[in-house]
Protein backbone atom coordinates (compact mmCIF):
# COMPACT_ATOMS: atom_id res chain seq x y z
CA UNK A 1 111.63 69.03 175.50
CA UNK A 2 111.03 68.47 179.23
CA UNK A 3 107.49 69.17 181.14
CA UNK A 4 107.05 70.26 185.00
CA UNK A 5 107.62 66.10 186.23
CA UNK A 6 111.01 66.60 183.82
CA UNK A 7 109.77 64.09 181.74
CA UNK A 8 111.07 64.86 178.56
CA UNK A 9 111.38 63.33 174.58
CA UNK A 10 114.41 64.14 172.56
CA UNK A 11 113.44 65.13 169.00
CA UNK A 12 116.43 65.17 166.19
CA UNK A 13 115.98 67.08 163.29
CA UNK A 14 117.77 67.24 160.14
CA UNK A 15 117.99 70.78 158.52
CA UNK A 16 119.12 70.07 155.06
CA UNK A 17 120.68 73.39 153.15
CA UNK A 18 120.78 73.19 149.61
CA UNK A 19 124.80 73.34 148.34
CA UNK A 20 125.38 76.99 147.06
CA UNK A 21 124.82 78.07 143.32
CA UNK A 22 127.40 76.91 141.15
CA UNK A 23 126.88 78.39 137.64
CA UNK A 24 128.90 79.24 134.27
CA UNK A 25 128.63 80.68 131.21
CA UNK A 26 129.76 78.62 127.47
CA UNK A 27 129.54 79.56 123.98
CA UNK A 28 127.09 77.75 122.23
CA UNK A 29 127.51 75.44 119.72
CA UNK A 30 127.03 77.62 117.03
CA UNK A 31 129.76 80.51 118.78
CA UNK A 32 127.24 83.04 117.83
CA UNK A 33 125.11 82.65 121.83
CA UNK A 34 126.06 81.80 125.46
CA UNK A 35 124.50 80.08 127.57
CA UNK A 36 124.45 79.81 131.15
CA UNK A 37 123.87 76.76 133.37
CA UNK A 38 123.46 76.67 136.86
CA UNK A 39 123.14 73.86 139.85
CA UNK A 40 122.69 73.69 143.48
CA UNK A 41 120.21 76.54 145.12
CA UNK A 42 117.17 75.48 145.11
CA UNK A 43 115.11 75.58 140.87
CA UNK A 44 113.94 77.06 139.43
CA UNK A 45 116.33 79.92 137.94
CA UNK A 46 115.67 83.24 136.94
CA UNK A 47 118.79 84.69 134.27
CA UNK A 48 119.16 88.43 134.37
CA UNK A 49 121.58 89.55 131.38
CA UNK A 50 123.80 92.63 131.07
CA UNK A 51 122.09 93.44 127.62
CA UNK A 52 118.26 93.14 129.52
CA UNK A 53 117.47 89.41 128.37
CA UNK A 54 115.55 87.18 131.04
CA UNK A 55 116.28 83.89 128.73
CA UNK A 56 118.91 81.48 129.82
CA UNK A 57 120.69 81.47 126.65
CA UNK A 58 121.63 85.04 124.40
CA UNK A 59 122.67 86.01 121.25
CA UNK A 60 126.26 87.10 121.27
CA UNK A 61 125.79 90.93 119.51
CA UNK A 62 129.51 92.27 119.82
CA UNK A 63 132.67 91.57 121.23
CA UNK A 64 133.75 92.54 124.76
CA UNK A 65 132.00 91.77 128.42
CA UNK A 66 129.14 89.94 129.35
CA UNK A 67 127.44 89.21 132.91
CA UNK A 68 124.79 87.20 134.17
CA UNK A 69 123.56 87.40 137.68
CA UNK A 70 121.19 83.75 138.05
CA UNK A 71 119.09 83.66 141.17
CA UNK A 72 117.22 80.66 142.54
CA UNK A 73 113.38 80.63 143.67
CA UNK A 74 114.78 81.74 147.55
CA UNK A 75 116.53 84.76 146.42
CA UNK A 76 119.95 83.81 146.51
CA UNK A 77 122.10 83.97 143.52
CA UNK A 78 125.55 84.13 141.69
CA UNK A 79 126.93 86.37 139.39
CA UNK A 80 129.31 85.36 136.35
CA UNK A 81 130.82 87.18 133.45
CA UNK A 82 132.07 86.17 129.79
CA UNK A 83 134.67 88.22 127.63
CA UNK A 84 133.74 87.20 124.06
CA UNK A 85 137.18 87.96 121.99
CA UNK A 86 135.39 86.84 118.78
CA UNK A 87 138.56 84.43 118.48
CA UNK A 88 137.49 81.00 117.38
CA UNK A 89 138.13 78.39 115.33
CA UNK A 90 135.83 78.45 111.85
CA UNK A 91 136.13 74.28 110.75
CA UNK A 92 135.47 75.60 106.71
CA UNK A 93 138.82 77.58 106.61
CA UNK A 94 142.21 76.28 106.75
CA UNK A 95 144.15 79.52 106.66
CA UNK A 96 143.52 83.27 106.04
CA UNK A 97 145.24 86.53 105.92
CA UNK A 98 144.59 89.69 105.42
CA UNK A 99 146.55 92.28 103.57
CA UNK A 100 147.80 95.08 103.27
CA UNK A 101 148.24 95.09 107.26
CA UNK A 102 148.71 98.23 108.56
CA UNK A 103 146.23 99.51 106.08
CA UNK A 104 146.98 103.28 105.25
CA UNK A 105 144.67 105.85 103.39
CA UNK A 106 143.16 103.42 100.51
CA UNK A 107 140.84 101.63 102.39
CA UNK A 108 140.68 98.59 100.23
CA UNK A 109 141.58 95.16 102.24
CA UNK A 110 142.30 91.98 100.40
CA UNK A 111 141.27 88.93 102.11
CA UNK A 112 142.39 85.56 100.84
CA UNK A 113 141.71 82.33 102.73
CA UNK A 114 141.77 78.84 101.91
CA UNK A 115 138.04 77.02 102.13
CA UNK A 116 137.36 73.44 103.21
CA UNK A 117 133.79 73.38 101.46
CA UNK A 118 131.96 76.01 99.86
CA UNK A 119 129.85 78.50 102.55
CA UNK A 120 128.30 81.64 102.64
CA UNK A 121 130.27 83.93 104.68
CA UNK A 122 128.90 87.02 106.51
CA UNK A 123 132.28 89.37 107.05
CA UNK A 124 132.08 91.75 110.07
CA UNK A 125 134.48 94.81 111.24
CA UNK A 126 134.67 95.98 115.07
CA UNK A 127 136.53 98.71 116.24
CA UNK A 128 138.29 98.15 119.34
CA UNK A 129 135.63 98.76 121.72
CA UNK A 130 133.69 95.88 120.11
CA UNK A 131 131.14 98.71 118.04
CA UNK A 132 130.51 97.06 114.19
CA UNK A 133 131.64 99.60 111.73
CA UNK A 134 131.00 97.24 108.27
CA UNK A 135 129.16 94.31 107.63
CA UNK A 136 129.94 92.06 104.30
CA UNK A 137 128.29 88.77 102.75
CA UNK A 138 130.51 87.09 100.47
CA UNK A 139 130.19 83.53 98.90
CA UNK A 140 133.65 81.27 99.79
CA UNK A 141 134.39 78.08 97.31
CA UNK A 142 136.21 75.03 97.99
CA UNK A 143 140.52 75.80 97.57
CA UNK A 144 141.51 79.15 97.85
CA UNK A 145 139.94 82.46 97.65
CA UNK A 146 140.55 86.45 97.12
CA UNK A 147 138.04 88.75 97.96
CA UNK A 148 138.53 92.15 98.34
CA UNK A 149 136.69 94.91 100.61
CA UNK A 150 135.68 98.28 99.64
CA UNK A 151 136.01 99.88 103.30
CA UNK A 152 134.49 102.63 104.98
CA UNK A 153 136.45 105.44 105.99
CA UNK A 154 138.57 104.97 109.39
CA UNK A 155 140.44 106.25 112.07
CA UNK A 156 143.62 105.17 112.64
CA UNK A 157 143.13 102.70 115.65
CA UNK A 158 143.23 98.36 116.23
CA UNK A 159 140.08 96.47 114.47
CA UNK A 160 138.81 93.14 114.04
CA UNK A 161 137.64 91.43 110.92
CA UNK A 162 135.74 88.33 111.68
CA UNK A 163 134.81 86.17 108.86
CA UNK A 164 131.35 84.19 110.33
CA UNK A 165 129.99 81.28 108.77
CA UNK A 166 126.91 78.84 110.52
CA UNK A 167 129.62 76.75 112.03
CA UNK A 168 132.02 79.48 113.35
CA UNK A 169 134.32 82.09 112.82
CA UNK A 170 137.88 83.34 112.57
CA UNK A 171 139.09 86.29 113.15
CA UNK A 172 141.83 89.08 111.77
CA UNK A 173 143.52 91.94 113.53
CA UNK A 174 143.88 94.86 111.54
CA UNK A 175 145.90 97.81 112.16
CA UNK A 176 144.84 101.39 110.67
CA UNK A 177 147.74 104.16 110.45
């Protein structure tokens, strides 16, 4: 800065820019929520969700896509997405199958697995755009186990039979004709 005399003073300043968002999205714990965590922006964070939820962790409803778009208390913001596949390891069973596989016009489905401790399964079917078409609650003992599944009626098509318990899932493909 430099007056009429050019007499002047030098001023430095530092402009300090926060480092971009970084963010991503993990399952929770449980495998039944995500969760999003963000850093750099400037906090706080505001979560916008692709099923309407503000919160920074959801429930996980179905399988298929889900998007977050975070944005930081300027306005700027990221955007990240999460295919859920339903595809996890469930620590209670060692091994399951499902039979018969194709399953033709009798619409009853065997499931055996072998159980690590007893638990209190909830048993759900997706068709394969992620809608659930049956839900099931079925007690699981310790060694193996045969239950069997009254089914609704289906088209022929590709589903998913996940067998949920608090600590995770597994899940089966099952093929209609």
């Amino acid at each position: 800065i430099a007056d009429a005399t050019n007499d002047s003073v030098v001023i430095f300043v530092n402009i300090i820019e926060p480092k971009p968002i970084q963010a991503e999205i993990t399952q929770t714990p449980s495998f039944y929520g995500l969760r999003a965590v963000a850093e750099g922006g400037t906090p706080p964070y505001t979560y916008n969700w692709s099923n309407g939820s503000t919160a920074q962790e959801i429930g996980l409803e179905n399988i298929g896509e889900y998007y977050v778009t975070i944005t930081d208390s300027r306005g700027c913001n990221t955007f990240k997405t999460f295919m859920f596949t339903g595809i996890n390891e469930n620590p209670f069973i060692a091994e399951s199958r499902i039979y018969p596989n194709p399953l033709g016009n009798d619409n009853m489905l065997t499931i055996e697995l072998h159980a690590r401790e007893n638990f209190l399964a909830t048993i759900d079917l997706f068709d394969n755009t992620g809608r659930r078409i049956a839900l099931f609650e079925k007690q699981f003992n310790t060694g193996n186990n045969r239950e069997t599944l009254a089914l609704p009626s289906l088209v022929p098509g590709i589903y998913l039979l996940r067998i949920n318990s608090n600590d995770g899932f597994v899940t089966n493909r099952l093929l209609v004709f």
